[in-house]
Protein backbone atom coordinates (compact mmCIF):
# COMPACT_ATOMS: atom_id res chain seq x y z
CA UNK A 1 0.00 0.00 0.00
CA UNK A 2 1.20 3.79 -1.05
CA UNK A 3 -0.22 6.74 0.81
CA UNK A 4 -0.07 9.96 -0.75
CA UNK A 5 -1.35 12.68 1.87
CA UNK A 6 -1.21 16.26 0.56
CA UNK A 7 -2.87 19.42 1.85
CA UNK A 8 -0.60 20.65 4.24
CA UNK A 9 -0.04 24.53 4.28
CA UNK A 10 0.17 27.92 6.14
CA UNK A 11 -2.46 29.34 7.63
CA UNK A 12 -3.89 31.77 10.48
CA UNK A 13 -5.25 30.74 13.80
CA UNK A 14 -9.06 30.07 13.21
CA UNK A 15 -8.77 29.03 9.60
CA UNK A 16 -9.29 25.56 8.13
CA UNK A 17 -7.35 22.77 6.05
CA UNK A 18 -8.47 19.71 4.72
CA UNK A 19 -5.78 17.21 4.49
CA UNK A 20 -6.16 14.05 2.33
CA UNK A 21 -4.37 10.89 2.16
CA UNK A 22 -4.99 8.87 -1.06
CA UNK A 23 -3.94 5.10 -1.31
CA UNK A 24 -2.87 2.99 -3.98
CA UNK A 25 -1.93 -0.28 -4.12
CA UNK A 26 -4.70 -2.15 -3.14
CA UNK A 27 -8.04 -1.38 -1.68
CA UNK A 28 -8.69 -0.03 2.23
CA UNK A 29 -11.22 -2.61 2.71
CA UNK A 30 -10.27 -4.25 6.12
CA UNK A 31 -8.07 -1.52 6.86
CA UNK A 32 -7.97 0.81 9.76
CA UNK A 33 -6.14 4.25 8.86
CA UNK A 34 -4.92 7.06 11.30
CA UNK A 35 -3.97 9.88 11.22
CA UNK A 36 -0.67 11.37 13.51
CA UNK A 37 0.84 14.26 13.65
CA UNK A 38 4.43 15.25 15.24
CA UNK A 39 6.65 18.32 15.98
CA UNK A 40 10.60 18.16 15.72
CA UNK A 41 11.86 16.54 18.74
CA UNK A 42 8.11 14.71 20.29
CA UNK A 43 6.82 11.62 19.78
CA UNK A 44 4.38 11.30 17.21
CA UNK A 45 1.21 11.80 18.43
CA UNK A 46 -2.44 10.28 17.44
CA UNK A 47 -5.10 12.69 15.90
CA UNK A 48 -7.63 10.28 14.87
CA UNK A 49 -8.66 7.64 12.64
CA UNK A 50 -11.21 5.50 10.64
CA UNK A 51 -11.88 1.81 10.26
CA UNK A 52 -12.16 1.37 6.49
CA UNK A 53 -15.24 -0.93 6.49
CA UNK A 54 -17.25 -0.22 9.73
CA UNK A 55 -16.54 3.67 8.82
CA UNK A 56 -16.13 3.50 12.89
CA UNK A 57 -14.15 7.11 13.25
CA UNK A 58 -11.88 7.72 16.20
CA UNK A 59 -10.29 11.36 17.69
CA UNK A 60 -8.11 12.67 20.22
CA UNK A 61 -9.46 14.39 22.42
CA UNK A 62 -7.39 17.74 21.22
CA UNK A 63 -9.15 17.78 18.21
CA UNK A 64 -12.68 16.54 18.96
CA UNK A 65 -15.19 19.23 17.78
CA UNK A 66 -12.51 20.64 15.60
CA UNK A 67 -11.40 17.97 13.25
CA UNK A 68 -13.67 15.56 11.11
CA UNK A 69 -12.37 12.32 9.18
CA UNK A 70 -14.40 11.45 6.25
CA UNK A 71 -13.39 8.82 3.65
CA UNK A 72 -13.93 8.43 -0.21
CA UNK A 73 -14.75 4.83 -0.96
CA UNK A 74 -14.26 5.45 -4.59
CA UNK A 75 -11.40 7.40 -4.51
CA UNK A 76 -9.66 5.46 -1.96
CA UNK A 77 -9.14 8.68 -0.15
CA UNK A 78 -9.04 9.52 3.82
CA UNK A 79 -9.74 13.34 4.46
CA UNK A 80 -9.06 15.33 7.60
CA UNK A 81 -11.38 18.59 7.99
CA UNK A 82 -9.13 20.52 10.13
CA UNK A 83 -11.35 23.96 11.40
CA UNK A 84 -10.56 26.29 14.11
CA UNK A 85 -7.40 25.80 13.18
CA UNK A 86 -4.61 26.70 16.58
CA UNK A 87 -0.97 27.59 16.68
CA UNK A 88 -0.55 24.00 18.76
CA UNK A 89 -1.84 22.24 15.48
CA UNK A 90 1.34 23.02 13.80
CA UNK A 91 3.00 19.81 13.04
CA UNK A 92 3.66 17.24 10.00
CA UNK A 93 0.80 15.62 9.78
CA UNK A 94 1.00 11.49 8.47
CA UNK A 95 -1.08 9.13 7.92
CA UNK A 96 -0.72 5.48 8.40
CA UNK A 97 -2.85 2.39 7.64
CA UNK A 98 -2.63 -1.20 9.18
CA UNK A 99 -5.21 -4.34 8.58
CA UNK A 100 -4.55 -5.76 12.39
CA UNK A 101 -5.67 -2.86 14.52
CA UNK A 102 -8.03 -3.59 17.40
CA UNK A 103 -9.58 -0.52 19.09
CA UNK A 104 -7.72 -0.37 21.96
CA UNK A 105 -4.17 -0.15 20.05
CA UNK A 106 -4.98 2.73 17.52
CA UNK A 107 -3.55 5.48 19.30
CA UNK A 108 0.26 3.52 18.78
CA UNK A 109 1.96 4.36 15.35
CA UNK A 110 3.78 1.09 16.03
CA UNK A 111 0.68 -0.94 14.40
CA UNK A 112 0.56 0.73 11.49
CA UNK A 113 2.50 -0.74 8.61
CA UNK A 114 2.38 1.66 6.36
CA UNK A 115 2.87 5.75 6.18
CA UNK A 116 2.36 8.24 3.98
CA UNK A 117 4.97 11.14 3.63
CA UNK A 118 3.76 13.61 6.21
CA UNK A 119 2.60 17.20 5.22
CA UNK A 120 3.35 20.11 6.99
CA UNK A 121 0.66 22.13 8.84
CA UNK A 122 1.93 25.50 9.83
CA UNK A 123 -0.65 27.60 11.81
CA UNK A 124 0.31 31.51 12.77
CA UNK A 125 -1.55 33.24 15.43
């Protein structure tokens, strides 16, 4: 599997980005995908996710309210609305897929097995 996310940019506090992550390869079906983010020198950290076939959608509690996942079955494509957009949001954003995620073990990048090229989210207050 290839992920491809894109969207990343500059922006003002309060604004809003939508990041996507496109895959190729093979099909999501019976895949769970998340989404991480992570600034120079921190761990990467979990910002939500989606279970490919249930549609079940996960978020950290940061970004609940803020953030919405939405998926593209035809397109393959995981999107991240990002509104309200705050100078702590800045970070390169990834996103990851694996096929043997339980529910309890999404928030660990470690059971992902495959990442996208992050994207850089740079918000200004």
């Amino acid at each position: 599997v290839q992920l491809q996310a894109s969207g990343g940019g500059l922006v003002q506090a309060g604004d809003s980005l939508r990041l996507s992550c496109a895959a190729s390869g093979r099909t999501l079906s019976g895949y769970t995908m998340g989404w991480f983010r992570q600034v120079e020198g921190k761990e990467r950290e979990y910002v939500g996710g989606i279970r490919w076939n249930s549609s079940t959608i996960y978020y950290a509690d940061s970004v609940k309210g803020r953030f919405t996942i939405s998926k593209d079955n035809t397109k393959n494509t995981v999107y991240l609305q990002m509104n309200s957009l705050k100078p702590e949001d800045t970070a390169v954003y990834y996103c990851g897929v694996g096929n043997r995620i339980i529910a309890g073990q999404v928030l660990a990048p470690s059971v992902y097995d495959y990442w996208g090229r992050g994207t850089l989210v740079t918000v200004s207050s």
